[in-house]
N, C-alpha and C. Protein backbone atom coordinates (compact mmCIF):
# COMPACT_ATOMS: atom_id res chain seq x y z
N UNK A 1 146.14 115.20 76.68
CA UNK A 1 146.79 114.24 75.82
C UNK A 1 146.30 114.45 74.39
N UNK A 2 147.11 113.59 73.50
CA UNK A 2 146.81 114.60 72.02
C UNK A 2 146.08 113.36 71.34
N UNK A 3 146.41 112.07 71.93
CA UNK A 3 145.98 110.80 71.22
C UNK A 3 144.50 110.42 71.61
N UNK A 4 143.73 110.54 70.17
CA UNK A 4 142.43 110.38 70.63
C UNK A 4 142.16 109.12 71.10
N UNK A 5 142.44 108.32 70.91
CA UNK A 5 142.38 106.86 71.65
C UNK A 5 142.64 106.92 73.07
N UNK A 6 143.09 107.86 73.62
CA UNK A 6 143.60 108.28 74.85
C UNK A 6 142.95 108.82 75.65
N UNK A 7 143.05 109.05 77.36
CA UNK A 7 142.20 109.75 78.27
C UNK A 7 142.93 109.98 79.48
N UNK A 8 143.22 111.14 79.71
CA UNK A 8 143.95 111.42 80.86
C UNK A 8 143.22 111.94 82.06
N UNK A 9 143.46 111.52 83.64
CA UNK A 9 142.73 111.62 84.42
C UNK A 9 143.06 112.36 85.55
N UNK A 10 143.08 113.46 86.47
CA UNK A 10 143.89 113.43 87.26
C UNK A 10 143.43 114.48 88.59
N UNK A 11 143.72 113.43 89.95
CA UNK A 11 143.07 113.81 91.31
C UNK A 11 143.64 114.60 91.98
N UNK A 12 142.79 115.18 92.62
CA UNK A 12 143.12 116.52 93.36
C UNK A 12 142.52 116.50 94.86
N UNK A 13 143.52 116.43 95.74
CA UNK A 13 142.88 116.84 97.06
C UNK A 13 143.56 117.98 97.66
N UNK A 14 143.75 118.30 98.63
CA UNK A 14 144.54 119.77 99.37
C UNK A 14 145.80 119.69 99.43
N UNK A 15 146.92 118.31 100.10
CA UNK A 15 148.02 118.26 100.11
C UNK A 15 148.83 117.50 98.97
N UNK A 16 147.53 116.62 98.29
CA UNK A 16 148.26 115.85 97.62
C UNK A 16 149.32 114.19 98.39
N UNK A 17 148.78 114.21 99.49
CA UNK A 17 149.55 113.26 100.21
C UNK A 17 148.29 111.90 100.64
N UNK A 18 147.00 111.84 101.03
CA UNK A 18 146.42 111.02 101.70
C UNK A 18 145.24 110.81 100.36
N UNK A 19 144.32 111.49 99.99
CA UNK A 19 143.16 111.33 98.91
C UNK A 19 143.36 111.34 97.66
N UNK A 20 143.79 111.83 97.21
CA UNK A 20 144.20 111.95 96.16
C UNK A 20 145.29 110.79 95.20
N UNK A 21 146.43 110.85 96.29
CA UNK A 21 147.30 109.48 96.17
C UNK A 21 146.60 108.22 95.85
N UNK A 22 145.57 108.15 96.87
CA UNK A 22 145.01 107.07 96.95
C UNK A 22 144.24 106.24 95.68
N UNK A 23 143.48 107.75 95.16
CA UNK A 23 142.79 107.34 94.23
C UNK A 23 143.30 107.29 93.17
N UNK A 24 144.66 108.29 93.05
CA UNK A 24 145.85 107.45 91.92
C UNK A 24 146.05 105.82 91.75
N UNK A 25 146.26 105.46 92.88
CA UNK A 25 146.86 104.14 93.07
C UNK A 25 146.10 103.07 92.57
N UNK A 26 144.18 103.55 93.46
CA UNK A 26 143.27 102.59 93.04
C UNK A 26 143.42 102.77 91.93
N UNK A 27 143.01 103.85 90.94
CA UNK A 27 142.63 104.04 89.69
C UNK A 27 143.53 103.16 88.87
N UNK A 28 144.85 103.79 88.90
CA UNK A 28 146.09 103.13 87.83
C UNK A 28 145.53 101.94 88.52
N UNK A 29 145.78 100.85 89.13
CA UNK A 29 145.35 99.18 89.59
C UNK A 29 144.57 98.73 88.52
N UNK A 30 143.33 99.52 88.68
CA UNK A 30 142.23 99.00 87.65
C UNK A 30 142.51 99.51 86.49
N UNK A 31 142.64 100.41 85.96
CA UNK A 31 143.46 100.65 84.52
C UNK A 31 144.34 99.59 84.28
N UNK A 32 145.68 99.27 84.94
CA UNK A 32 146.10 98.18 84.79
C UNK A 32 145.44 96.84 84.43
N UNK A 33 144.31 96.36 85.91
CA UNK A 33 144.10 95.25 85.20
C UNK A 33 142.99 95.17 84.36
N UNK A 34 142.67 96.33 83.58
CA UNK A 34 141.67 96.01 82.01
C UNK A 34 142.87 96.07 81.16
N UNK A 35 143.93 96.23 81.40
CA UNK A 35 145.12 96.07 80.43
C UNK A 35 144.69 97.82 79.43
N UNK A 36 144.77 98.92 80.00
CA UNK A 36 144.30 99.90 79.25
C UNK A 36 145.59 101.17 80.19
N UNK A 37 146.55 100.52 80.33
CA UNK A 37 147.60 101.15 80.58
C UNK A 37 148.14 102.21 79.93
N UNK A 38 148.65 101.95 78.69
CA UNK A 38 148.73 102.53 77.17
C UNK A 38 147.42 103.78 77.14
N UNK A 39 146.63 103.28 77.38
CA UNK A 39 145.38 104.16 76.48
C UNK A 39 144.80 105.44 77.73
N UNK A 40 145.33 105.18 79.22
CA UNK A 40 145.05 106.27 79.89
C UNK A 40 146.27 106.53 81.35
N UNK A 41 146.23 107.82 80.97
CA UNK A 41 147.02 108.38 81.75
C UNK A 41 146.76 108.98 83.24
N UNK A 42 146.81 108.74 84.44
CA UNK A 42 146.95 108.48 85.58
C UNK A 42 147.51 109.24 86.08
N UNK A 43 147.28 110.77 87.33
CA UNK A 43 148.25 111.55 87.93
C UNK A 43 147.61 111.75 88.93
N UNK A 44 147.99 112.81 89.87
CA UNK A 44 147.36 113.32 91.14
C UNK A 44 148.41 114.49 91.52
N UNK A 45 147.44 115.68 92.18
CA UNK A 45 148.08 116.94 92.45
C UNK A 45 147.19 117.44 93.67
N UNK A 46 148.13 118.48 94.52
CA UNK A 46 147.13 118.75 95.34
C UNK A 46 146.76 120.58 94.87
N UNK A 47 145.94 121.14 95.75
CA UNK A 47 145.58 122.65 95.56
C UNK A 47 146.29 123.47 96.24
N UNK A 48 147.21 122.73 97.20
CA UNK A 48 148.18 123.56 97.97
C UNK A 48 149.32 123.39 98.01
N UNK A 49 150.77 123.87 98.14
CA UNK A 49 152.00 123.27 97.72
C UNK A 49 152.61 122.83 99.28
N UNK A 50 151.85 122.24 100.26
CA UNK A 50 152.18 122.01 101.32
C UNK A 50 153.55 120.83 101.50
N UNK A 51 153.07 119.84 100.35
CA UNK A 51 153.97 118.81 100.88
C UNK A 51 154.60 118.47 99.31
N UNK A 52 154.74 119.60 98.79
CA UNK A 52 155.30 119.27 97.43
C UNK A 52 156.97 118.25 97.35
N UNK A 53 157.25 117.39 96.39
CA UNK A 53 157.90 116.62 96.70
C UNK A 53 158.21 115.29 97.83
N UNK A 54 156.87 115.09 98.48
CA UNK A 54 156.75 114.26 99.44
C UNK A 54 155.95 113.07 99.02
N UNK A 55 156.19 111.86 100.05
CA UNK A 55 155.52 110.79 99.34
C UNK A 55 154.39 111.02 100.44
N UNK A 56 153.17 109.81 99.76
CA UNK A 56 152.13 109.98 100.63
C UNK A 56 152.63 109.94 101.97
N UNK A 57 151.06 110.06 102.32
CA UNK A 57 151.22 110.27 104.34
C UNK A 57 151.33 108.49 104.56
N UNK A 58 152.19 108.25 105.39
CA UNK A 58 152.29 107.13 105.96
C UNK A 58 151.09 106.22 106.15
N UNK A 59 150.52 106.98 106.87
CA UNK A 59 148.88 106.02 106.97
C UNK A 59 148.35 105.67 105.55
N UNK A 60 148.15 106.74 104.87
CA UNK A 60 147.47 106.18 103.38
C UNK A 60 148.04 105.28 102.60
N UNK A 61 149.57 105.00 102.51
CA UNK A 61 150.69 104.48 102.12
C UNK A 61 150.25 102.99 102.92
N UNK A 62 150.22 102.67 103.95
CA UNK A 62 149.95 101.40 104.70
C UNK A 62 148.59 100.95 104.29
N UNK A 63 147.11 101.82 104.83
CA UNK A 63 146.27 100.72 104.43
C UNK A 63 145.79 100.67 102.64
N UNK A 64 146.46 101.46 102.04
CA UNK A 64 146.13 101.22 100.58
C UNK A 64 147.03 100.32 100.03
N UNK A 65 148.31 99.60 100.60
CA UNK A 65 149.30 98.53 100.63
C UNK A 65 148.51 97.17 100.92
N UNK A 66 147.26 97.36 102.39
CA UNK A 66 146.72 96.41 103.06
C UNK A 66 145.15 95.42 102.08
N UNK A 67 145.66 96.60 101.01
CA UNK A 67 144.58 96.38 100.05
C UNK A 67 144.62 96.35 98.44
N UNK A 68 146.21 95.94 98.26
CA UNK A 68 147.14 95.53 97.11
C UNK A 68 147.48 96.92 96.52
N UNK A 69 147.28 97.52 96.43
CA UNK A 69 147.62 99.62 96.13
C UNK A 69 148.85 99.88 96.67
N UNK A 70 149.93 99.85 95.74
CA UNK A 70 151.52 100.08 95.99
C UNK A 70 151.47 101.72 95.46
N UNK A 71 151.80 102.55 96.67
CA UNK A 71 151.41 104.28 96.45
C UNK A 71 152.91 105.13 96.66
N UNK A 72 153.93 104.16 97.34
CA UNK A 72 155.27 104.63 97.53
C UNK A 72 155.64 105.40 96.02
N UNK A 73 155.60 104.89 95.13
CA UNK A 73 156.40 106.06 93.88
C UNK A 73 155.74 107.11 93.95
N UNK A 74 154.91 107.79 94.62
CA UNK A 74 154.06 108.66 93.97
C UNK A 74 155.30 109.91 95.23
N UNK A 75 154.98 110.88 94.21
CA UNK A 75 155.39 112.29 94.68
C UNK A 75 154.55 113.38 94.65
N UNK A 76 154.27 114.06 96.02
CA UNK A 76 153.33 114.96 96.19
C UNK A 76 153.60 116.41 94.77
N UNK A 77 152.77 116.53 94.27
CA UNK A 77 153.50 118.07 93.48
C UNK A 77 151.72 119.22 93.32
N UNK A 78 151.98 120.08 93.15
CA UNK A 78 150.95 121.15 93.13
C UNK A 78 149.67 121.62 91.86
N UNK A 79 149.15 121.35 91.76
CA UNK A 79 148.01 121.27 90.63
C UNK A 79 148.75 122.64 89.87
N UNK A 80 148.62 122.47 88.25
CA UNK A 80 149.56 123.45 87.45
C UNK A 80 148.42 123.97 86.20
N UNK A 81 148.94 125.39 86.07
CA UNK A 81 147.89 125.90 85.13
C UNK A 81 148.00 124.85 83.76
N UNK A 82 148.68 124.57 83.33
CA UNK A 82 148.78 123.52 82.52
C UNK A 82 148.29 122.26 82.85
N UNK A 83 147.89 121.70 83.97
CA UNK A 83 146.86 120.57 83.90
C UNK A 83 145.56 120.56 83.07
N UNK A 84 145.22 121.73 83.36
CA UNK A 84 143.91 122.44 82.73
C UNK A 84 143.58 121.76 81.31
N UNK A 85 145.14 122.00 80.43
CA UNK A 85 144.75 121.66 79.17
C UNK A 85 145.06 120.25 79.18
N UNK A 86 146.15 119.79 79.91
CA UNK A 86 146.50 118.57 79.70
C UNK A 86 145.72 117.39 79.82
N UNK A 87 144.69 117.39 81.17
CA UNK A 87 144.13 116.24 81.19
C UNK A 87 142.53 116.36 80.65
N UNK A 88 142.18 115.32 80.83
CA UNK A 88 140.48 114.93 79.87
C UNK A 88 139.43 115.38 81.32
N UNK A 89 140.11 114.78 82.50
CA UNK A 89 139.04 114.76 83.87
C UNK A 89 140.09 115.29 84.95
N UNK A 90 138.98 116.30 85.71
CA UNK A 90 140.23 116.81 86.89
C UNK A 90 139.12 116.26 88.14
N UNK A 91 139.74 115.41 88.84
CA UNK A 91 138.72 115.00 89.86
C UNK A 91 139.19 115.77 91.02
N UNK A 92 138.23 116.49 91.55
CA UNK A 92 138.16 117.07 93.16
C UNK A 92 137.60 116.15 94.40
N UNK A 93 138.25 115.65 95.27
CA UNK A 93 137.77 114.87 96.32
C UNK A 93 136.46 115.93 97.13
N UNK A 94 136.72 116.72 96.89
CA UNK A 94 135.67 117.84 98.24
C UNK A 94 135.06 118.76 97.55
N UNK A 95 133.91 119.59 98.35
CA UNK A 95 133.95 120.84 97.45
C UNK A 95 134.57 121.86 97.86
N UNK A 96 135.61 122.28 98.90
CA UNK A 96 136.77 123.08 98.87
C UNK A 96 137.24 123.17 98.01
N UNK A 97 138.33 121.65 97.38
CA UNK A 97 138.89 122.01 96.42
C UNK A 97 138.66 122.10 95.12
N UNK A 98 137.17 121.34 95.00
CA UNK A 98 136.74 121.61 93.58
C UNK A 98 136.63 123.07 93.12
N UNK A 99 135.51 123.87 94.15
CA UNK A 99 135.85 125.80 94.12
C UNK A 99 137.02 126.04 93.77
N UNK A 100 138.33 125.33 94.37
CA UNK A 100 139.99 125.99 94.16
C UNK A 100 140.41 126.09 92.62
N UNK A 101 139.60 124.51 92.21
CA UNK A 101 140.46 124.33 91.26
C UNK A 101 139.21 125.01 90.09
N UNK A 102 138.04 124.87 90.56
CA UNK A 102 137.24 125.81 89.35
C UNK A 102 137.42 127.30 89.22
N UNK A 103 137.61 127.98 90.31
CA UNK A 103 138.57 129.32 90.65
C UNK A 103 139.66 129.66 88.98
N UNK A 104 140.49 128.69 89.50
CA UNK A 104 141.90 128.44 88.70
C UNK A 104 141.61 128.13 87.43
N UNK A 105 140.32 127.46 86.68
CA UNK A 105 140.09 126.33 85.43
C UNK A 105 139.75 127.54 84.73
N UNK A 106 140.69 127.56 83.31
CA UNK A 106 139.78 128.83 82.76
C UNK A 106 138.67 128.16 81.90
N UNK A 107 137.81 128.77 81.66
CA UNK A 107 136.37 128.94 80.88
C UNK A 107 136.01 127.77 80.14
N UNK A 108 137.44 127.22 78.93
CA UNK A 108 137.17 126.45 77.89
C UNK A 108 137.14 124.98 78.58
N UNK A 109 137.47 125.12 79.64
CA UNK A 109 138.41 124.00 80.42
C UNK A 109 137.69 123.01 81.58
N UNK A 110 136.36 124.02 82.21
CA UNK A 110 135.71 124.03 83.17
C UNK A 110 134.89 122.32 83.13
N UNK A 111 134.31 122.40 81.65
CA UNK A 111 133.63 120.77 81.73
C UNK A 111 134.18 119.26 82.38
N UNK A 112 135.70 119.80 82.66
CA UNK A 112 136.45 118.67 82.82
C UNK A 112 137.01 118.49 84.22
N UNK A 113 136.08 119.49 84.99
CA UNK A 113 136.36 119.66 86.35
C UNK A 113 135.14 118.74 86.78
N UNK A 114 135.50 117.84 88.13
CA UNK A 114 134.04 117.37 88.69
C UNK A 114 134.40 116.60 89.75
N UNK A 115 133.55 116.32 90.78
CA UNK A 115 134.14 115.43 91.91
C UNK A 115 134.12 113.95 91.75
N UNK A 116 135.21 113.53 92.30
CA UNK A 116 135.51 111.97 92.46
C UNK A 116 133.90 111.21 92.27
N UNK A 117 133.36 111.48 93.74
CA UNK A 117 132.19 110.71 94.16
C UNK A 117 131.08 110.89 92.92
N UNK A 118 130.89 111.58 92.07
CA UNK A 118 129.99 111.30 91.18
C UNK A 118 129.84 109.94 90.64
N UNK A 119 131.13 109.18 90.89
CA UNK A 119 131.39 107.66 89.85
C UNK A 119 130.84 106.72 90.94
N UNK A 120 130.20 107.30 92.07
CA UNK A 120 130.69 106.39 93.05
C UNK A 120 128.95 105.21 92.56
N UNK A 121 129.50 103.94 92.44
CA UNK A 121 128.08 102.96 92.28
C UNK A 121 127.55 102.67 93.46
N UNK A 122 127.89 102.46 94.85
CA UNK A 122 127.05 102.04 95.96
C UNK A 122 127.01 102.35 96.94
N UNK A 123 128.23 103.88 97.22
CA UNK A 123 128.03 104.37 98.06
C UNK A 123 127.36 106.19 97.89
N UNK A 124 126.37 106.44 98.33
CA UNK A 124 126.68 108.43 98.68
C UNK A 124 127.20 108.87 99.70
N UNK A 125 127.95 109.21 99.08
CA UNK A 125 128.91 110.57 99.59
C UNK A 125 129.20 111.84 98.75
N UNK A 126 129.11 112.72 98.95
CA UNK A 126 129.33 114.06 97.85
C UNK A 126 130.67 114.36 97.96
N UNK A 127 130.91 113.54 98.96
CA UNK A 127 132.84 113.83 98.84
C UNK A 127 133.94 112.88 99.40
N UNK A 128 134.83 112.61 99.34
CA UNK A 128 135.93 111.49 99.81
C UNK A 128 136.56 112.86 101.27
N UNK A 129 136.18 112.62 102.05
CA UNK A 129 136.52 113.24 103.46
C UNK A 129 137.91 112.69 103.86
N UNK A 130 138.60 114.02 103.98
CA UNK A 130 139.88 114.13 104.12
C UNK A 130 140.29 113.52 105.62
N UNK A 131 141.04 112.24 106.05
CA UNK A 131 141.23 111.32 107.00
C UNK A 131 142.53 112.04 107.44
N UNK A 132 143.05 113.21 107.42
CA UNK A 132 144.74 113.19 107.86
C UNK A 132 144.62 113.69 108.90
N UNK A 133 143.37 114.36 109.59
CA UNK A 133 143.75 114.91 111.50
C UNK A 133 142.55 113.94 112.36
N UNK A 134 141.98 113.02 111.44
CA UNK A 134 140.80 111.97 112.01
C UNK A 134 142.36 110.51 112.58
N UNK A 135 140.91 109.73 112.73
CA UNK A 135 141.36 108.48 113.21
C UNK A 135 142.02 107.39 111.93
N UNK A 136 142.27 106.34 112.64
CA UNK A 136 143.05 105.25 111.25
C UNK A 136 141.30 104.80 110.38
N UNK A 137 140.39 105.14 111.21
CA UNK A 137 138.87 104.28 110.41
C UNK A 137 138.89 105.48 109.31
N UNK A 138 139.38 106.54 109.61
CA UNK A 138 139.07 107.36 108.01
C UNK A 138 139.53 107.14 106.52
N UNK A 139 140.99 106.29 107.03
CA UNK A 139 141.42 105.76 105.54
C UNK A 139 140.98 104.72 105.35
N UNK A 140 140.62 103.77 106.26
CA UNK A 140 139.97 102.85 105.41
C UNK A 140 138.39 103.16 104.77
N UNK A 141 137.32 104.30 105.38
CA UNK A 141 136.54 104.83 104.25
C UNK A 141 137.31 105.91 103.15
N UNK A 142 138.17 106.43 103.52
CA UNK A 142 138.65 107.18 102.10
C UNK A 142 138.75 105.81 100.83
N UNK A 143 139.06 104.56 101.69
CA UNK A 143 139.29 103.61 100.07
C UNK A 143 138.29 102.78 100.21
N UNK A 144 136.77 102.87 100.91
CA UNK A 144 135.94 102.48 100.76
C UNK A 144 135.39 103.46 99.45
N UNK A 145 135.43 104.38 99.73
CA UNK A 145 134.74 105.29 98.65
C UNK A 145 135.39 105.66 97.33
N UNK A 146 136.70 105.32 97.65
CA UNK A 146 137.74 105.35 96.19
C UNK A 146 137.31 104.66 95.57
N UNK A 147 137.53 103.33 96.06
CA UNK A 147 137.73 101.82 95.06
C UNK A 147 136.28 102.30 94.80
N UNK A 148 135.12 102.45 95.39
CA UNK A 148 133.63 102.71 94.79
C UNK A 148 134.08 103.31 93.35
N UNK A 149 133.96 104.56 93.81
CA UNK A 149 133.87 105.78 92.58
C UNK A 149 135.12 105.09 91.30
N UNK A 150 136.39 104.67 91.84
CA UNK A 150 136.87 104.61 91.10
C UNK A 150 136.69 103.18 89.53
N UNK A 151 135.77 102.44 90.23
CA UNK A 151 134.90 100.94 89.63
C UNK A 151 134.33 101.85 88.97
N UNK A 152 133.18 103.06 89.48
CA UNK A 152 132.20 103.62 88.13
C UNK A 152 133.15 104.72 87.26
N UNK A 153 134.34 105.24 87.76
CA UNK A 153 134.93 106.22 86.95
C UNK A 153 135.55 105.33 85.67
N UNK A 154 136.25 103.78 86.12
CA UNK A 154 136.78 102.87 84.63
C UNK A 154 135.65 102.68 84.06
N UNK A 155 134.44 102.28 84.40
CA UNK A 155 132.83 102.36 83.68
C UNK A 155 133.09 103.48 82.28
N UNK A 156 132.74 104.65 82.98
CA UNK A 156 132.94 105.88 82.28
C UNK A 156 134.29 105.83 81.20
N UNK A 157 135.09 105.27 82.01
CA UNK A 157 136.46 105.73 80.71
C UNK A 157 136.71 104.87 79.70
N UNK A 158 136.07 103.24 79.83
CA UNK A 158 136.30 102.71 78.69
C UNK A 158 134.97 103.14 78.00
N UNK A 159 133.92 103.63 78.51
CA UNK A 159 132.94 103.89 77.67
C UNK A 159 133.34 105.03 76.51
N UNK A 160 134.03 106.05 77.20
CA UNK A 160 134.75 106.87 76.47
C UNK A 160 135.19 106.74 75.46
N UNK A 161 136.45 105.63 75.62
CA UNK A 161 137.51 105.26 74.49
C UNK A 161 136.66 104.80 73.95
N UNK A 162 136.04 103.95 73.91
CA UNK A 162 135.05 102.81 73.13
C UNK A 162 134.03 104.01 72.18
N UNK A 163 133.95 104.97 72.57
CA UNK A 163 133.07 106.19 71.44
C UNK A 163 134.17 107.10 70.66
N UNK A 164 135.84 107.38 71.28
CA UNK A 164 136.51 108.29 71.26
C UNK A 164 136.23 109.46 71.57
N UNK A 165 135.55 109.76 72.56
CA UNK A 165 135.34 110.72 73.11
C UNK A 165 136.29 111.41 74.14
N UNK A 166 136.68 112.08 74.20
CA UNK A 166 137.59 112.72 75.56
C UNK A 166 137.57 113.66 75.97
């Protein structure tokens, strides 16, 4: 994004359908309610073009609904060499895809790669564990550990704006 007042953010898991979505959904929520809509920009992509054009996976779609997170608009699409420049933060749920997408990040670009769970305030985990061939208890820790990380990632981003940093 070109507006320094601005901060663009954007998650990455493998399909783009279950983790990633998710933490779109949480994220934009709380962006929303600091009223900082305007000032940051909100996406999600996956590392593989498996389910490009698809909405989330059903399950993630239900219990992130069960927990005020409306995820239906979202459309699966494929992480793009142009994200690179476009956004401020590329969050990787795992370290699979963080390797994928640091693989892909060229050189100038690399600082802005990092995993979700770094933000996380009260839980460790080094990664948001992919729930789509597990049981229904996996999505509800995939948004145990979202809504975590994603509470210390708005930490981080109004701290940001508040320096203009991006």
């Amino acid at each position: 994004m070109t507006d320094a007042a601005s901060l663009s953010v954007l998650f990455v898991c493998m399909g783009n359908i279950c983790r990633s979505p998710t933490a779109h959904g949480v994220f934009l929520h709380k962006v929303a309610g600091q009223g900082l809509s305007e000032q940051v920009k909100v996406d999600s992509a996956g590392t593989h073009n498996y389910h490009v054009g698809s909405p989330p996976d059903e399950r993630s779609q239900a219990y992130a609904l069960r927990r005020g997170y409306d995820l239906s608009k979202q459309r699966a699409r494929q992480i793009t060499a142009s994200d690179f420049e476009t956004y401020d933060l590329i969050l990787a749920m795992d370290w699979e895809n963080l390797a994928l997408i640091q693989a892909d990040c060229p050189p100038g670009h690399q600082r802005k790669v990092r995993r979700l769970t770094e933000f996380c305030l009260t839980h460790e985990s080094a990664v948001v564990p992919d729930p789509y061939y597990g049981g229904d208890d996996g999505f509800d820790e995939v948004l145990d550990l979202v809504e975590d990380a994603c509470e210390g990632l708005l930490r981080h981003v109004k701290a940001r704006l508040a320096t203009g940093l991006r």
